[in-house]
Protein backbone atom coordinates (compact mmCIF):
# COMPACT_ATOMS: atom_id res chain seq x y z
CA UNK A 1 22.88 -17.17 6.33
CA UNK A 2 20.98 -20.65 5.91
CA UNK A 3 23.37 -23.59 6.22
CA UNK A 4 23.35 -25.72 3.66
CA UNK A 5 23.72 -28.62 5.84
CA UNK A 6 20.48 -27.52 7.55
CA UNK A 7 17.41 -30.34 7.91
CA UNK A 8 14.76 -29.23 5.13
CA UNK A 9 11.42 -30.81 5.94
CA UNK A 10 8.92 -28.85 3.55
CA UNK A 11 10.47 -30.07 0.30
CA UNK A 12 12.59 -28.84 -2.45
CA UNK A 13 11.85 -25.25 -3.68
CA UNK A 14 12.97 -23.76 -7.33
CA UNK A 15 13.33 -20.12 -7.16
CA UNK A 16 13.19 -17.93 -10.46
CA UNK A 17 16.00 -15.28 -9.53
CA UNK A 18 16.78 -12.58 -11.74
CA UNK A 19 18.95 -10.78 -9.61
CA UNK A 20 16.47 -8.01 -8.34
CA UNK A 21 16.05 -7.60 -4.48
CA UNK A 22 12.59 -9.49 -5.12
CA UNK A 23 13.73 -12.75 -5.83
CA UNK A 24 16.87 -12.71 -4.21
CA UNK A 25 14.84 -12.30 -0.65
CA UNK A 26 12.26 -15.04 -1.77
CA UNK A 27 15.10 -17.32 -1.54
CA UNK A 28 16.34 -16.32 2.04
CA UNK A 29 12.35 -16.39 2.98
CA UNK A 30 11.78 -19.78 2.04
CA UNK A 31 14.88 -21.40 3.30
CA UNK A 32 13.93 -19.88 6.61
CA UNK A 33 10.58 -21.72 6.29
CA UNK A 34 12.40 -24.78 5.85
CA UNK A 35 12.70 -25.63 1.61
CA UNK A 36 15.52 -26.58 0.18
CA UNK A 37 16.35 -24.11 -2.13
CA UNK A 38 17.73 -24.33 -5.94
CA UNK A 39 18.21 -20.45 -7.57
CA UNK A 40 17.48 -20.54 -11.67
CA UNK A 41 18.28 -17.57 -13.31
CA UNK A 42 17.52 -17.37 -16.80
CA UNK A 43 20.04 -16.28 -19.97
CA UNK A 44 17.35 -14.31 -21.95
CA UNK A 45 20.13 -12.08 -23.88
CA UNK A 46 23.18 -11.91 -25.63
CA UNK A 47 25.20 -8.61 -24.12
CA UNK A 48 27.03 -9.08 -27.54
CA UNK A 49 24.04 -8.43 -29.26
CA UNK A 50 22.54 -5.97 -27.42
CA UNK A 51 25.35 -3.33 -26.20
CA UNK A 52 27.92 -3.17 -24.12
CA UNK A 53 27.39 -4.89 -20.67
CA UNK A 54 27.59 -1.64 -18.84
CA UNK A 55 24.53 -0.65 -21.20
CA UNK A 56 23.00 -4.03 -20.34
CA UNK A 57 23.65 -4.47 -16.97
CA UNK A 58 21.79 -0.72 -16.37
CA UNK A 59 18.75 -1.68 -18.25
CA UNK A 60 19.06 -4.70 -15.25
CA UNK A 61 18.42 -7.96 -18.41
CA UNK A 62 17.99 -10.95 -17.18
CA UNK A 63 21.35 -12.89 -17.47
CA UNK A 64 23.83 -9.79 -17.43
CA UNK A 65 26.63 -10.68 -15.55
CA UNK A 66 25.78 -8.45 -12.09
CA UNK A 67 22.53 -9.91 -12.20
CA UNK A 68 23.44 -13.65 -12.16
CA UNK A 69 26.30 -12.72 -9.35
CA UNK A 70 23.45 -11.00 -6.77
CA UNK A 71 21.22 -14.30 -7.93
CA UNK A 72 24.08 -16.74 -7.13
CA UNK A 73 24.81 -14.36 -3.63
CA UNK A 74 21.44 -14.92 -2.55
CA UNK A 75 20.68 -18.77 -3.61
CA UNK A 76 24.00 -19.85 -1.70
CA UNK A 77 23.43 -17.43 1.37
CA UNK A 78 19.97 -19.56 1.27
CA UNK A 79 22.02 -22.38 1.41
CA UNK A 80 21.28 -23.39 -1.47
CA UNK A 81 22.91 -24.10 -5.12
CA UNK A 82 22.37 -21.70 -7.86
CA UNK A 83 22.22 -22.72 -11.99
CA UNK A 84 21.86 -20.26 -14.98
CA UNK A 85 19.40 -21.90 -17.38
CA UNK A 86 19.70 -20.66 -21.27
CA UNK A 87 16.65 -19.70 -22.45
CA UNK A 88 17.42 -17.54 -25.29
CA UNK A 89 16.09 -19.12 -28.40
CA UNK A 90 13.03 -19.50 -26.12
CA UNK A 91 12.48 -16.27 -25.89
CA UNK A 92 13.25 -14.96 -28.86
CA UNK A 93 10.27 -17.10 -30.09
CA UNK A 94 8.03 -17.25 -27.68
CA UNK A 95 8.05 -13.16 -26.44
CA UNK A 96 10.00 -11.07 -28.77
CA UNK A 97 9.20 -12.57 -31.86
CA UNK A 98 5.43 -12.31 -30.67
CA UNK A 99 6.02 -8.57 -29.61
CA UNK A 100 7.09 -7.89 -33.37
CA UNK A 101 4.40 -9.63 -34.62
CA UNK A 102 1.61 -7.82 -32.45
CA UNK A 103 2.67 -4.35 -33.20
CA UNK A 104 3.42 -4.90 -36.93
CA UNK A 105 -0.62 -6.17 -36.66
CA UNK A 106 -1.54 -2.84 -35.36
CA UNK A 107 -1.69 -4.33 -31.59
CA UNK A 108 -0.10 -3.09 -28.25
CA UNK A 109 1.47 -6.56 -26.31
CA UNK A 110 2.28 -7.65 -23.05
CA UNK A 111 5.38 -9.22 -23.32
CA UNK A 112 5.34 -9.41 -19.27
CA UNK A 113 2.68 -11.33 -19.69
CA UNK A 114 3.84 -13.77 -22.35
CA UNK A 115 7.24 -14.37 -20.36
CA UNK A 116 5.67 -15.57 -17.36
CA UNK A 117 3.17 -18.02 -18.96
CA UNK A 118 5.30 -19.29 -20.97
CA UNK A 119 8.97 -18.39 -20.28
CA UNK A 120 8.84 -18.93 -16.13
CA UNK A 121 6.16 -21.04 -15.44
CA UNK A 122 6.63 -22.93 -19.12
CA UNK A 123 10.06 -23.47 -19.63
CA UNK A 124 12.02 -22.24 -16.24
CA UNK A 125 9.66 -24.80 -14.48
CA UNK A 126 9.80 -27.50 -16.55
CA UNK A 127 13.44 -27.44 -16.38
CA UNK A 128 13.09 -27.24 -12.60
CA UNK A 129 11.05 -30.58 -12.09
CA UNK A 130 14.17 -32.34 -13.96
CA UNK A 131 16.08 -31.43 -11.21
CA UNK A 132 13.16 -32.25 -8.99
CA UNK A 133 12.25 -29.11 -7.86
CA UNK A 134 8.66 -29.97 -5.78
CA UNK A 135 7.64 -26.47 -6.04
CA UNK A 136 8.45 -23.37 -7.60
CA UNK A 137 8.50 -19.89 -6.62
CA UNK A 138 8.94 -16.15 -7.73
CA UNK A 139 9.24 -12.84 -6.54
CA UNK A 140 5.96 -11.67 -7.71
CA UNK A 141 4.10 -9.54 -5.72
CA UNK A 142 0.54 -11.50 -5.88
CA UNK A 143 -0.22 -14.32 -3.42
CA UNK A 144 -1.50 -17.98 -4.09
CA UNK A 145 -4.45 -18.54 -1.25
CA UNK A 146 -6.23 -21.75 -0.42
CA UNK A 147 -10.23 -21.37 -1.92
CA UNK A 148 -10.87 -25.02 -0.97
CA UNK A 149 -10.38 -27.84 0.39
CA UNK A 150 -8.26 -28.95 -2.55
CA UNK A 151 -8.78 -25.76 -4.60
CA UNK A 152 -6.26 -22.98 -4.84
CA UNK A 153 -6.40 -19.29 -5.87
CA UNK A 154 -3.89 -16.54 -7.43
CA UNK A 155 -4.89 -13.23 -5.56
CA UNK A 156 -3.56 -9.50 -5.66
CA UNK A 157 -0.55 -8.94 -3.38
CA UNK A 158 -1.16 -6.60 -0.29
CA UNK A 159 0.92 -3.93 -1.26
CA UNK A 160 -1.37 -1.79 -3.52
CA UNK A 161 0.95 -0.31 -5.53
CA UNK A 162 3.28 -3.24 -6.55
CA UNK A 163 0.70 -5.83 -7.14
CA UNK A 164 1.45 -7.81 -10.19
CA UNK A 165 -1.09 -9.97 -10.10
CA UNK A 166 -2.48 -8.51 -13.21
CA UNK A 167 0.54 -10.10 -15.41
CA UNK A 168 -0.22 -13.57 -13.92
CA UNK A 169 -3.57 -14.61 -15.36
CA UNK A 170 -2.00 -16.86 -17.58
CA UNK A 171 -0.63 -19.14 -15.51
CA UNK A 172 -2.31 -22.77 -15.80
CA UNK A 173 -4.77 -23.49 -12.41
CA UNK A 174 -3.65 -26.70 -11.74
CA UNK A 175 0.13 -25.29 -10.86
CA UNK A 176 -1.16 -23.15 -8.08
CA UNK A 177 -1.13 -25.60 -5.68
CA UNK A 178 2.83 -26.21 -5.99
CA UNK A 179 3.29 -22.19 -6.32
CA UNK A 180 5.27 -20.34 -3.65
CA UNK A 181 4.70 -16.50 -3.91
CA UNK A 182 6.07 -15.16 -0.08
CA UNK A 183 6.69 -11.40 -1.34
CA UNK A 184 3.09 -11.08 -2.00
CA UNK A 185 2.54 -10.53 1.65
CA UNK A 186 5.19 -7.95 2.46
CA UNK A 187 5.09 -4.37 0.66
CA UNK A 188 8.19 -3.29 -1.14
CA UNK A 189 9.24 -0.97 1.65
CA UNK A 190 9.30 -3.96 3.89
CA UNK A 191 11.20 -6.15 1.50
CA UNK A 192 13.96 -3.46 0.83
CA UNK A 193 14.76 -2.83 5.09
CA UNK A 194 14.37 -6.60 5.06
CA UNK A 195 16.95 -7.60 2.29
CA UNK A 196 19.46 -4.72 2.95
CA UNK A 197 19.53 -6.34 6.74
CA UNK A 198 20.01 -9.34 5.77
CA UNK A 199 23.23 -8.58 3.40
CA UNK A 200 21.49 -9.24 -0.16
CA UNK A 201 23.78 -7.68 -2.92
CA UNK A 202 20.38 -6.81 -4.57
CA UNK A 203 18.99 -4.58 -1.95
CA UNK A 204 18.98 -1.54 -2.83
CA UNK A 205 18.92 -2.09 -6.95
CA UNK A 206 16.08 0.07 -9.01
CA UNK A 207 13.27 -1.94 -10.43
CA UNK A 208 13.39 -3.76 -13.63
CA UNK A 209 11.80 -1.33 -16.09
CA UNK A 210 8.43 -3.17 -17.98
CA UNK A 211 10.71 -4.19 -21.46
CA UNK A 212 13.37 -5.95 -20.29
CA UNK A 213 14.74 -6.50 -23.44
CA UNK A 214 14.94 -2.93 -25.11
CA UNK A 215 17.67 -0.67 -24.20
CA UNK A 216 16.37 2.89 -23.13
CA UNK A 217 12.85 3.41 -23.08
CA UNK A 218 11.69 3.90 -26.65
CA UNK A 219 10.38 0.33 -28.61
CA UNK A 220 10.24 2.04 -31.85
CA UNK A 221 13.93 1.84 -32.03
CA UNK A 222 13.74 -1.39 -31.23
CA UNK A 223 11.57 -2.69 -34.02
CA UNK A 224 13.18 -0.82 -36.64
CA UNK A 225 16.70 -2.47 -35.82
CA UNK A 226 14.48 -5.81 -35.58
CA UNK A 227 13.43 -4.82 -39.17
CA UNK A 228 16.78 -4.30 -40.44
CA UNK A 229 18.33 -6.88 -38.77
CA UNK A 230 16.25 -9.61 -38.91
CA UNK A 231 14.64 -9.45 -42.39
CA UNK A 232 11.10 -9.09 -40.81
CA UNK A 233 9.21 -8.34 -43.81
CA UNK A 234 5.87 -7.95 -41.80
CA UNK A 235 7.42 -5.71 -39.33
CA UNK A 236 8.97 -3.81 -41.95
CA UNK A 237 5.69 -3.26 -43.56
CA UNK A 238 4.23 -1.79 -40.39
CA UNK A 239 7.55 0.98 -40.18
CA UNK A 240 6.24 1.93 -43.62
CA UNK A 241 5.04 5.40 -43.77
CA UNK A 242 1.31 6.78 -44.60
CA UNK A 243 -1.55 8.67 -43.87
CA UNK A 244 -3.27 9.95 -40.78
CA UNK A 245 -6.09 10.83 -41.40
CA UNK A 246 -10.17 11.47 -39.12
CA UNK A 247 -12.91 9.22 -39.30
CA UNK A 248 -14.17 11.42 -42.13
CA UNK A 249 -11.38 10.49 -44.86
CA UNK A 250 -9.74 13.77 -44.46
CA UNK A 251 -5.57 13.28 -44.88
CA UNK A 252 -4.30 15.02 -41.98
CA UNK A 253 -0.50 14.18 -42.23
CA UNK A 254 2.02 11.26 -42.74
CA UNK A 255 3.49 8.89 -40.45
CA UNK A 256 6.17 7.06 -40.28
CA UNK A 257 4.72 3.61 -39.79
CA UNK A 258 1.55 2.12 -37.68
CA UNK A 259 3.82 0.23 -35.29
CA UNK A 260 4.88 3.32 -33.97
CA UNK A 261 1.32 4.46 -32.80
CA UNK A 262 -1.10 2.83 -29.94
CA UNK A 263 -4.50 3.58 -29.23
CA UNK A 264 -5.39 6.78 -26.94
CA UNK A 265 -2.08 8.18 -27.77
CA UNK A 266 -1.99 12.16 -28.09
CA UNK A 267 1.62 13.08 -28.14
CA UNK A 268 4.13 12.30 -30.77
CA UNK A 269 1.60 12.78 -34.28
CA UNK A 270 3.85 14.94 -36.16
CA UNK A 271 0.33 16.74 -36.63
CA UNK A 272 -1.10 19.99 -35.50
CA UNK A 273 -4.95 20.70 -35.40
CA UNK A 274 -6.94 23.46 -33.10
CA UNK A 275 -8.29 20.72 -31.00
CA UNK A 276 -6.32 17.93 -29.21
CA UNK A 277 -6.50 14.71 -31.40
CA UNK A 278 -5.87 11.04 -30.14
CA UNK A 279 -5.33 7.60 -31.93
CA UNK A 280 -8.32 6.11 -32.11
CA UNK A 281 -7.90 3.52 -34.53
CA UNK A 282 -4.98 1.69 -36.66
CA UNK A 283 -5.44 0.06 -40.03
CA UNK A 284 -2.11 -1.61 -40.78
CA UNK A 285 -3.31 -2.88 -43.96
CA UNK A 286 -4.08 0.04 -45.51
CA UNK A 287 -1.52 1.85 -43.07
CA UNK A 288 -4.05 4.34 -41.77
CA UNK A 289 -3.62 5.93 -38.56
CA UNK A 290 -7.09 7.07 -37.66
CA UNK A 291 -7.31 10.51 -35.63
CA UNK A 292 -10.09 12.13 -33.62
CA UNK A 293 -11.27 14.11 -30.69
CA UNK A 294 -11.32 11.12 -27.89
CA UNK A 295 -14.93 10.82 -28.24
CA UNK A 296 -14.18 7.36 -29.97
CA UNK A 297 -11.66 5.74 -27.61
CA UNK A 298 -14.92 5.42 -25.25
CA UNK A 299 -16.56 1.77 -25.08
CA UNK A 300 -18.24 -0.41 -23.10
CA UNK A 301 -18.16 -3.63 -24.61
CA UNK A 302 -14.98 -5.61 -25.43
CA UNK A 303 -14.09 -9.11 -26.60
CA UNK A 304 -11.14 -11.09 -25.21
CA UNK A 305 -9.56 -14.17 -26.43
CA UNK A 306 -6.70 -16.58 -25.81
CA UNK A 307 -8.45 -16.98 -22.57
CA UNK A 308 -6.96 -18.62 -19.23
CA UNK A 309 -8.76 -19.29 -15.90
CA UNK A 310 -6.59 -19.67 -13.53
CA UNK A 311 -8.82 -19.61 -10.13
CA UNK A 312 -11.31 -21.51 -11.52
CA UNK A 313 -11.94 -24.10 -13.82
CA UNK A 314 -14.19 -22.95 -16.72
CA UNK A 315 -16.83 -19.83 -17.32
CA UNK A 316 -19.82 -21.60 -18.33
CA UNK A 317 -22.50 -18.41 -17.54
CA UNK A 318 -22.61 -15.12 -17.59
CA UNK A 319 -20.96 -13.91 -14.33
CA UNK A 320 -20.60 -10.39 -12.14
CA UNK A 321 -17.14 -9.53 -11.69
CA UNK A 322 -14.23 -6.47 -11.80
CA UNK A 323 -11.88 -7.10 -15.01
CA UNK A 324 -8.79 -4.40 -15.19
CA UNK A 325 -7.47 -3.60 -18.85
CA UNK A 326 -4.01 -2.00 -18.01
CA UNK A 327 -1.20 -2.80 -15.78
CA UNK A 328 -1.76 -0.85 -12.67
CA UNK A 329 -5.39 0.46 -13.76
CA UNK A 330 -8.50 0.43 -11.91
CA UNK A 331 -10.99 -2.67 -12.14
CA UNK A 332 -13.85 -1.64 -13.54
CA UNK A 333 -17.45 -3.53 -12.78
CA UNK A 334 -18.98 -5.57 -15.56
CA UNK A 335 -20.72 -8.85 -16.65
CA UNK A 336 -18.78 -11.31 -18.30
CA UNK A 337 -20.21 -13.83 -20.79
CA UNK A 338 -18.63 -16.99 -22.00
CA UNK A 339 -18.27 -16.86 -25.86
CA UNK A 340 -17.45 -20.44 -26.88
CA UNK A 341 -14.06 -22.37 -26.11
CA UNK A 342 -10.81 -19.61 -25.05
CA UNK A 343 -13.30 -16.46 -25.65
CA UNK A 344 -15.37 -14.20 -23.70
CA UNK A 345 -16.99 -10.92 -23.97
CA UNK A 346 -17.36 -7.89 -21.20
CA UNK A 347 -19.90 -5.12 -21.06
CA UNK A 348 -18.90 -2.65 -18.06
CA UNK A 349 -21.62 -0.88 -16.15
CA UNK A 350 -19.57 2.59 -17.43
CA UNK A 351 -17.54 3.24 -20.67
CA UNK A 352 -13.90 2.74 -20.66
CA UNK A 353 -11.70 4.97 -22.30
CA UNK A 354 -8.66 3.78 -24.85
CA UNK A 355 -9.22 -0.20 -24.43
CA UNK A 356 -6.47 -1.71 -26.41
CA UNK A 357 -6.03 -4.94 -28.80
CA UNK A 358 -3.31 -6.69 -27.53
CA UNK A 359 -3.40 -5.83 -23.84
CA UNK A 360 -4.83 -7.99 -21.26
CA UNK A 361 -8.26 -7.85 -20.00
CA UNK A 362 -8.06 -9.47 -16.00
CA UNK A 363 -11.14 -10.68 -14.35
CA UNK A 364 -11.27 -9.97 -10.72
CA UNK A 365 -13.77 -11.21 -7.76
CA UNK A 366 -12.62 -8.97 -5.08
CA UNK A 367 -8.74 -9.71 -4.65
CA UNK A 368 -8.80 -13.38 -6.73
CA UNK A 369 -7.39 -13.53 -10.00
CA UNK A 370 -10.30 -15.51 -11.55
CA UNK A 371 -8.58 -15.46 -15.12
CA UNK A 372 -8.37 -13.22 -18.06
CA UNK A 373 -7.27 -12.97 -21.90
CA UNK A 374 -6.05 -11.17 -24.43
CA UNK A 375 -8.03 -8.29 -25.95
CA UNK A 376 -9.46 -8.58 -29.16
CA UNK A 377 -11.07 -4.93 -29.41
CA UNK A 378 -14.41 -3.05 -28.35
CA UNK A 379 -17.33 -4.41 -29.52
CA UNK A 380 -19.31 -1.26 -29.17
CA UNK A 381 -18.67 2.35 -28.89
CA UNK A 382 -21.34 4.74 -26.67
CA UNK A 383 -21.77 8.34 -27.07
């Protein structure tokens, strides 16, 4: 345990803590490196609202009650203080409101992505420099590495198959230099043995699952008591049923609603045909669900949008990089072209198969983050 008496010389630290073995060792890390450290956790839901706690509390929500107890644990075993922060209308409009609004538009989001641009390194930090927090740090596995003299990079954490860099594009440059990412350099193997010898409450609780906000694992549910609930005409719309049908016209069954389909998806039609049939393309205006045999989910051209460059400052020529479009996918070589202000466009060197409005698209040079953006759609289809 860190005294919190003890001499901090490196300057005062705000750690995001949700409660997850993550964050809660981030804490102990960095008060052995000599911060002073403050714990947030933020109040994203009401258990009220969403179930009963024990319902909550297994889907592992930021702000049910076991989480904030393993976040206050490990903030105070830091020697530190700990605060809850609400943040709940915040992210109601900032990332679930958005999440309705994408699928009811025929698009798959990232809320992940969303919540840490704007929820942890938007609101959670702002809130932090009031109680003047001189940096501020997460349990993300990705890493923040020095590029320059006064220049600063976000690159992919070491461990392979927990790097999250991928979510992080859209956090602004200019607060990489005040970033503090310390479980970027460990794999999660190391952190667990780590945290479970040093006593954290959190060390041997499951992952967060990708939705933190929807109980179980089905969305669908989710936007249909949103629907009801909330009086979301749009979304309603979108849970309305109609036809799928192939690129030719043909009516090949009902569904129950575009929201409930994404591109490249083969299971779950309701159909039957002699050859297997994929999503290839959603029309929620006319609420058409258009089926075929896979041959169309293959592009290699896509335009992206809402753009962010976070390891550098602007895209002002065509450049040769790696851009990923999936959470835990493969980058893929391409060239990337500036298309005016917040917009670019990618042609890979080989089709890519089921690239999705709404995702991300995340440019890579080798391990740095250079930036990335929100896809808009393929531009071209080969074959």
């Amino acid at each position: 345990m860190v005294s919190r008496g003890a001499k901090k010389e490196r300057g005062r630290v705000a750690v995001a803590m949700s409660g997850g073995v993550d964050s809660s060792l981030t804490a102990l890390l960095l008060a052995e490196q000599g911060y002073e450290v403050t714990g947030f956790t933020l109040l994203l839901h009401d258990e009220g609202e969403r179930g009963s706690s024990e319902a909550v509390s297994k889907n592992r929500c930021c702000g049910s009650a076991d989480m904030v107890a393993r976040a206050r644990q490990a903030a105070l075993k830091a020697g530190g203080r700990h605060h809850v922060i609400d943040g709940r209308c915040e992210f109601e409009a900032m990332v679930i409101r958005d999440f309705e609004m994408e699928y009811a538009a025929g698009r798959t989001p990232n809320p992940c992505v969303r919540c840490n641009t704007w929820l942890k390194w938007g609101f959670l930090r702002e809130k932090a420099e009031e109680f003047g927090a001189d940096y501020f740090a997460t349990g993300h596995y990705a890493r923040v590495i020095r590029t320059g003299e006064e220049t600063w990079g976000l690159a992919a954490g070491i461990d392979p198959l927990k790097d999250q860099s991928y979510a992080l594009w859209g956090i602004p440059g200019r607060l990489l230099q005040t970033t503090l990412l310390p479980i970027g350099e460990m794999t999660k193997a190391e952190v667990r043995v780590l945290a479970a010898r040093l006593g954290l409450k959190a060390a041997g609780v499951p992952d967060s699952q990708d939705i933190c906000f929807i109980i179980g694992d089905d969305y669908r549910v989710f936007l249909e008591q949103r629907a009801d609930r909330e009086g979301r005409r749009d979304l309603a719309r979108a849970l309305e049923p109609g036809d799928i049908i192939d690129h030719e016209g043909n009516v090949l069954g009902r569904h129950g609603g575009v929201a409930r389909y994404t591109i490249g998806q083969r299971h779950g039609l309701g159909i039957a045909g002699g050859q297997p049939l994929y999503v290839e393309r959603l029309e929620p205006e006319k609420r058409m669900v258009v089926m075929g045999d896979g041959s169309g989910l293959l592009s290699n051209e896509l335009r992206v949008t809402d753009v962010n460059w976070v390891s550098i400052t602007s895209l002002r020529e065509p450049i040769r990089a790696e851009v990923r479009i999936r959470y835990g996918g493969d980058s893929a070589p391409a060239l990337i072209s500036p298309e005016g202000e917040g917009a670019f466009r990618v042609v890979f060197d080989e089709p890519q198969r089921s690239i999705t409005p709404g995702q991300s698209a995340v440019v890579y040079d080798g391990e740095i983050v250079l930036g990335g953006g929100v896809i808009a759609g393929q531009v071209r289809t080969d074959g």
